[in-house]
C-alpha atoms as a PDB file:
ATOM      1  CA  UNK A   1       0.000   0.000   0.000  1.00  0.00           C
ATOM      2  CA  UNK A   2       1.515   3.552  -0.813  1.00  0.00           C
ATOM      3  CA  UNK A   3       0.908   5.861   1.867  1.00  0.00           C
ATOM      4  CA  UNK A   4       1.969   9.355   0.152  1.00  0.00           C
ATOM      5  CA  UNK A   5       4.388   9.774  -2.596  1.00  0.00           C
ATOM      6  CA  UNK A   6       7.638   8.634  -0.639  1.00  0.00           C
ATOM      7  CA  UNK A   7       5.897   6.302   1.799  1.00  0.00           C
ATOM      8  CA  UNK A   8       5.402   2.622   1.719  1.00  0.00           C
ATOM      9  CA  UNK A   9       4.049   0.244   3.690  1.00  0.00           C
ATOM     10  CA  UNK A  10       3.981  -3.829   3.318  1.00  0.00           C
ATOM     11  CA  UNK A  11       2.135  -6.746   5.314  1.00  0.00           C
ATOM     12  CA  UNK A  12       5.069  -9.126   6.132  1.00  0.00           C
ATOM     13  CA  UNK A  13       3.067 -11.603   8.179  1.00  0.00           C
ATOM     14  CA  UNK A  14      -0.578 -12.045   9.905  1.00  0.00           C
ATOM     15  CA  UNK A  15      -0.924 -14.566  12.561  1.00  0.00           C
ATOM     16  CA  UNK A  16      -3.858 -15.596  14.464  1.00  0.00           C
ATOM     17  CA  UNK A  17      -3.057 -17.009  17.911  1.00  0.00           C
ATOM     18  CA  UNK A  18      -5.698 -19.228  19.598  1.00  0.00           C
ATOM     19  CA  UNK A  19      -8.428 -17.011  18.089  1.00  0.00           C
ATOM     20  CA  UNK A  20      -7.777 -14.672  20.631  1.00  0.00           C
ATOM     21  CA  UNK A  21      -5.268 -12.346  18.724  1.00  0.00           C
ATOM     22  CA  UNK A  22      -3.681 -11.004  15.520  1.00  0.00           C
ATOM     23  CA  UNK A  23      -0.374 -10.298  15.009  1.00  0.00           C
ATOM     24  CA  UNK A  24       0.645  -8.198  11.895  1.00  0.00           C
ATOM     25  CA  UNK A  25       4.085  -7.519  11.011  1.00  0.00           C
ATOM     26  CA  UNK A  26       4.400  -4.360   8.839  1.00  0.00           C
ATOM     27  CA  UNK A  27       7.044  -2.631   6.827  1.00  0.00           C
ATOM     28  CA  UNK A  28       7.020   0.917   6.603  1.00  0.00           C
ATOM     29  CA  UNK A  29       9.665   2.050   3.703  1.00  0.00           C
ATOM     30  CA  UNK A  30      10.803   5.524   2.856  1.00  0.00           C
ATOM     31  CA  UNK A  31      11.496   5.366  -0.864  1.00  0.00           C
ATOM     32  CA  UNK A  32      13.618   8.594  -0.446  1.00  0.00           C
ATOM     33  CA  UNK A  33      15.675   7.668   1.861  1.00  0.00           C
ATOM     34  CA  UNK A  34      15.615   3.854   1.630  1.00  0.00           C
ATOM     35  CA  UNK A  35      15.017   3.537   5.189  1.00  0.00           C
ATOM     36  CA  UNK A  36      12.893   0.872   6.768  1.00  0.00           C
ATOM     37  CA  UNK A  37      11.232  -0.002  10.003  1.00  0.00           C
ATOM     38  CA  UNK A  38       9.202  -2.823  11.090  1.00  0.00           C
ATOM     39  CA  UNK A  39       6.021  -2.308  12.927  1.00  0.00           C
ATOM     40  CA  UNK A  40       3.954  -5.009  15.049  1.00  0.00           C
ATOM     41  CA  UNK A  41       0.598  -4.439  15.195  1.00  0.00           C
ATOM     42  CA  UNK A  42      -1.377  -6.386  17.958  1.00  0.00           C
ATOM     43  CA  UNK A  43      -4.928  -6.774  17.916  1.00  0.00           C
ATOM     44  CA  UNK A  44      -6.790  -8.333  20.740  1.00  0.00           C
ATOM     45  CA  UNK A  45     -10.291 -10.437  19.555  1.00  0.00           C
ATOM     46  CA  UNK A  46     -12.526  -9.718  22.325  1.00  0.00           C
ATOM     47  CA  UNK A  47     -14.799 -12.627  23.344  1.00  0.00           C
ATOM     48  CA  UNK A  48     -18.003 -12.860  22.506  1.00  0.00           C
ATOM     49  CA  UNK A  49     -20.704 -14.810  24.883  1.00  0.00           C
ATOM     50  CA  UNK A  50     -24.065 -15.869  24.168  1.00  0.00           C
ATOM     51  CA  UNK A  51     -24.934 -15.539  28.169  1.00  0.00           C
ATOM     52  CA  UNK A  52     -24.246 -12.155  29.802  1.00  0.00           C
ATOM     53  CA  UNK A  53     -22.935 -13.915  32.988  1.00  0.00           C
ATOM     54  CA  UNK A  54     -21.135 -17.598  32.489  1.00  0.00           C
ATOM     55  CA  UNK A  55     -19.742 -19.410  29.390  1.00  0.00           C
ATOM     56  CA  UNK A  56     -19.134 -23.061  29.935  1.00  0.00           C
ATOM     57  CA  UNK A  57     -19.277 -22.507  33.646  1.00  0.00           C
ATOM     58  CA  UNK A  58     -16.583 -19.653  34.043  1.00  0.00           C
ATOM     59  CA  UNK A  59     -17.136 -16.385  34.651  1.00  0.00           C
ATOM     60  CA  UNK A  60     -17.018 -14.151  31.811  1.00  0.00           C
ATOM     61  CA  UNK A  61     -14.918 -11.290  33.359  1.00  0.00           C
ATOM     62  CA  UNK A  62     -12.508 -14.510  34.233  1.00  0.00           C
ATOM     63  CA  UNK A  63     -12.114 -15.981  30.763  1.00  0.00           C
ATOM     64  CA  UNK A  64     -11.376 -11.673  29.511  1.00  0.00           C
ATOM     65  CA  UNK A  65      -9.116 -10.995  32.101  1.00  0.00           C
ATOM     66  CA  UNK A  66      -7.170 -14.418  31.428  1.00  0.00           C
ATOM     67  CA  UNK A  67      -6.991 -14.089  28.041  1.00  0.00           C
ATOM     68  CA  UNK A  68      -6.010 -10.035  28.193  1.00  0.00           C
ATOM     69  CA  UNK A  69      -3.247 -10.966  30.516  1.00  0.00           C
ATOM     70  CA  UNK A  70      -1.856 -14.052  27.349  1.00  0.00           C
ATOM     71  CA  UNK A  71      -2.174 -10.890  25.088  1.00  0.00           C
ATOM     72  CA  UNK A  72      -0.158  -9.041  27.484  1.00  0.00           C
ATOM     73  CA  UNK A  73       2.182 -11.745  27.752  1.00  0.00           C
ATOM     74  CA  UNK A  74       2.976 -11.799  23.887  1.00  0.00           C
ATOM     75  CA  UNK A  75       3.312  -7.984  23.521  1.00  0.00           C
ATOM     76  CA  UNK A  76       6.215  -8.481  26.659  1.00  0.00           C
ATOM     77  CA  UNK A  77       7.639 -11.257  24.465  1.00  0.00           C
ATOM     78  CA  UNK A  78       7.573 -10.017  21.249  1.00  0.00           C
ATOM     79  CA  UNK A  79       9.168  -6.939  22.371  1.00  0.00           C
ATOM     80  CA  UNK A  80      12.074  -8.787  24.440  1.00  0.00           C
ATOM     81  CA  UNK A  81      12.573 -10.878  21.273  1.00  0.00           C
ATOM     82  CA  UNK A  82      12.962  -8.223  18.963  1.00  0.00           C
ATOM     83  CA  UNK A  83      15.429  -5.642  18.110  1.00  0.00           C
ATOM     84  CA  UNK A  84      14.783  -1.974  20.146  1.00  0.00           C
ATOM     85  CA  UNK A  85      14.202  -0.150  16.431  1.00  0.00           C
ATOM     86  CA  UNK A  86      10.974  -2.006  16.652  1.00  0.00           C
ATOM     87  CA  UNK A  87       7.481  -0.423  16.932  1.00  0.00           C
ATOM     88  CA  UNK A  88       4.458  -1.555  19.070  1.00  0.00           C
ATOM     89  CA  UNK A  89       0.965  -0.957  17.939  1.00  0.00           C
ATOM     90  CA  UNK A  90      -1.974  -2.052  20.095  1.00  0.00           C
ATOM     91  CA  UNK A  91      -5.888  -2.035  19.876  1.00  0.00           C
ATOM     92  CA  UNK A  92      -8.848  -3.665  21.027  1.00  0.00           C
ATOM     93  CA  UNK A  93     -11.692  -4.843  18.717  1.00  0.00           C
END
């Protein structure tokens, strides 16, 4: 995708982890310079319940706050695992 006249930007790699989270790995290139950086965007897959209160016997807030602290866990990782020059997007959907 061209972002501007100078300005690129690439999807390296999507992965979906246990359906609770993507992981995109971006390039952003600029063609003027021929600089590059890599960008990690996170985004965490909110659960959805049929039942306001319980989901195969557990507590919603339970399951959310389990799986938010695995999403957590992976932006820590990612980010000890990966060069400093690296950036760190994050949203919820």
């Amino acid at each position: 995708m061209k972002i501007g006249s100078t300005t690129l930007l690439k999807l390296v790699q999507k992965e979906l982890i246990q359906e609770k989270m993507i992981i995109r790995e971006f390039c952003l290139t600029d063609t003027r310079e021929a600089l590059s950086k890599t960008i990690y965007h996170f985004e965490y897959l909110l659960p959805l319940s049929t039942n306001d209160d319980y989901e195969n016997g557990r507590c919603l807030p339970t399951m959310l706050s389990n799986s938010l602290f695995d999403f957590i866990g992976h932006i820590n990782k990612r980010q000890h695992t990966t060069n400093h020059d690296r950036y760190i997007t994050v949203h919820c959907g």
